[in-house]
Protein backbone atom coordinates (compact mmCIF):
# COMPACT_ATOMS: atom_id res chain seq x y z
CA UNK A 1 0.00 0.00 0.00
CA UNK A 2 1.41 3.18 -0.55
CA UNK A 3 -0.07 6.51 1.80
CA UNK A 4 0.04 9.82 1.65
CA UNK A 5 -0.62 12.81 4.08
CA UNK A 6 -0.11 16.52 4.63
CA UNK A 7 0.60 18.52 7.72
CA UNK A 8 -0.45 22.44 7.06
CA UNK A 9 1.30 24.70 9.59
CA UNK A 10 0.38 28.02 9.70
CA UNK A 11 3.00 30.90 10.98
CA UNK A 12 4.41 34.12 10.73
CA UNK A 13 7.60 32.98 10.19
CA UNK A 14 7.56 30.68 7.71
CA UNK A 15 11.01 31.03 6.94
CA UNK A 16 12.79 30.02 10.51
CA UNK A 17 10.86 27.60 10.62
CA UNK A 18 12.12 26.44 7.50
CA UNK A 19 15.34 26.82 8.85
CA UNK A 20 14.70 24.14 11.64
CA UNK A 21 14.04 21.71 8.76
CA UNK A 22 16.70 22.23 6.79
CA UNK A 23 19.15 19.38 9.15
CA UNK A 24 16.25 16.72 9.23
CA UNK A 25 15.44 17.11 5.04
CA UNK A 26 18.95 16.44 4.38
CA UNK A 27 18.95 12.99 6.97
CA UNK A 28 15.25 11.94 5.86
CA UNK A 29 16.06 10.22 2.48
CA UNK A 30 15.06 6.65 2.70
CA UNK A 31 13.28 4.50 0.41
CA UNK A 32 10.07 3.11 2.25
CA UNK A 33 9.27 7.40 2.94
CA UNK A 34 10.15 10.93 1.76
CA UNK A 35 8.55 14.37 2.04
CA UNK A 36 8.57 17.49 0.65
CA UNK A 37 8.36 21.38 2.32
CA UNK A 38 6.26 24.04 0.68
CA UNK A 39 6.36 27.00 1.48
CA UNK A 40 3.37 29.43 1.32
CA UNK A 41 2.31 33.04 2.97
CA UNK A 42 1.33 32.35 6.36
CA UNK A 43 3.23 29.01 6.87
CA UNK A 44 4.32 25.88 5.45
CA UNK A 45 3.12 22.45 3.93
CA UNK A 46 4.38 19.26 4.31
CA UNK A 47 3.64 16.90 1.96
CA UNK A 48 4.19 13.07 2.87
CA UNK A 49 4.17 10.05 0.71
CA UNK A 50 5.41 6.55 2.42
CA UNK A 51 5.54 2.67 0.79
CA UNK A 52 3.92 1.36 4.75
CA UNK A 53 2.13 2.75 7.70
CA UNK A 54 4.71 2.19 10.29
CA UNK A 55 7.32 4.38 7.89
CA UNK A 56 4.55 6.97 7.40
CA UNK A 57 3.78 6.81 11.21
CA UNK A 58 7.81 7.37 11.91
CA UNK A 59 8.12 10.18 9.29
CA UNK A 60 4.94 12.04 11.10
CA UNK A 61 6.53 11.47 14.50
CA UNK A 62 10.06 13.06 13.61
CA UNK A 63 8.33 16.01 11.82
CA UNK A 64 6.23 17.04 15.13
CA UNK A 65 8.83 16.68 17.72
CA UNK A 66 10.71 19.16 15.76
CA UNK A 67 7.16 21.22 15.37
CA UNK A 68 6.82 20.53 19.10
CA UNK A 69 10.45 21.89 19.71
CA UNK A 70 9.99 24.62 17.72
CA UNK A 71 7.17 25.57 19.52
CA UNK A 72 8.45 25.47 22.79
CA UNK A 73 11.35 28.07 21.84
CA UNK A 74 8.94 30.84 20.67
């Protein structure tokens, strides 16, 4: 099965939060999941598209702890 999903964040500061990402994107290249960053006014998209649930589940997990420490330093 192959899923996909999308996590819309919206910000005023798109661009340090890009900045966060930048580290993980580079590390995140596997071959059961990938995603992508868009960015947009007001925030950012993250597209998602994994080859099982349990690599989709990990790829959603280590984008939010990074959402949830970027959080917690503004």
């Amino acid at each position: 099965m192959n899923y996909e999903s999308q996590i819309i964040v919206k910000t005023k500061t798109p661009n340090d939060l890009l900045k966060v990402f930048e580290p993980e994107k580079k590390d995140s290249k596997t071959k059961r999941s990938t995603y992508t960053i868009n960015k947009q006014s007001g925030g950012l998209i993250f597209d998602i598209r994994a080859k099982d649930s349990v690599s989709l589940r990990a790829t959603l997990n280590s984008i939010t702890k990074l959402l949830t420490v970027y959080e917690k330093l503004i």
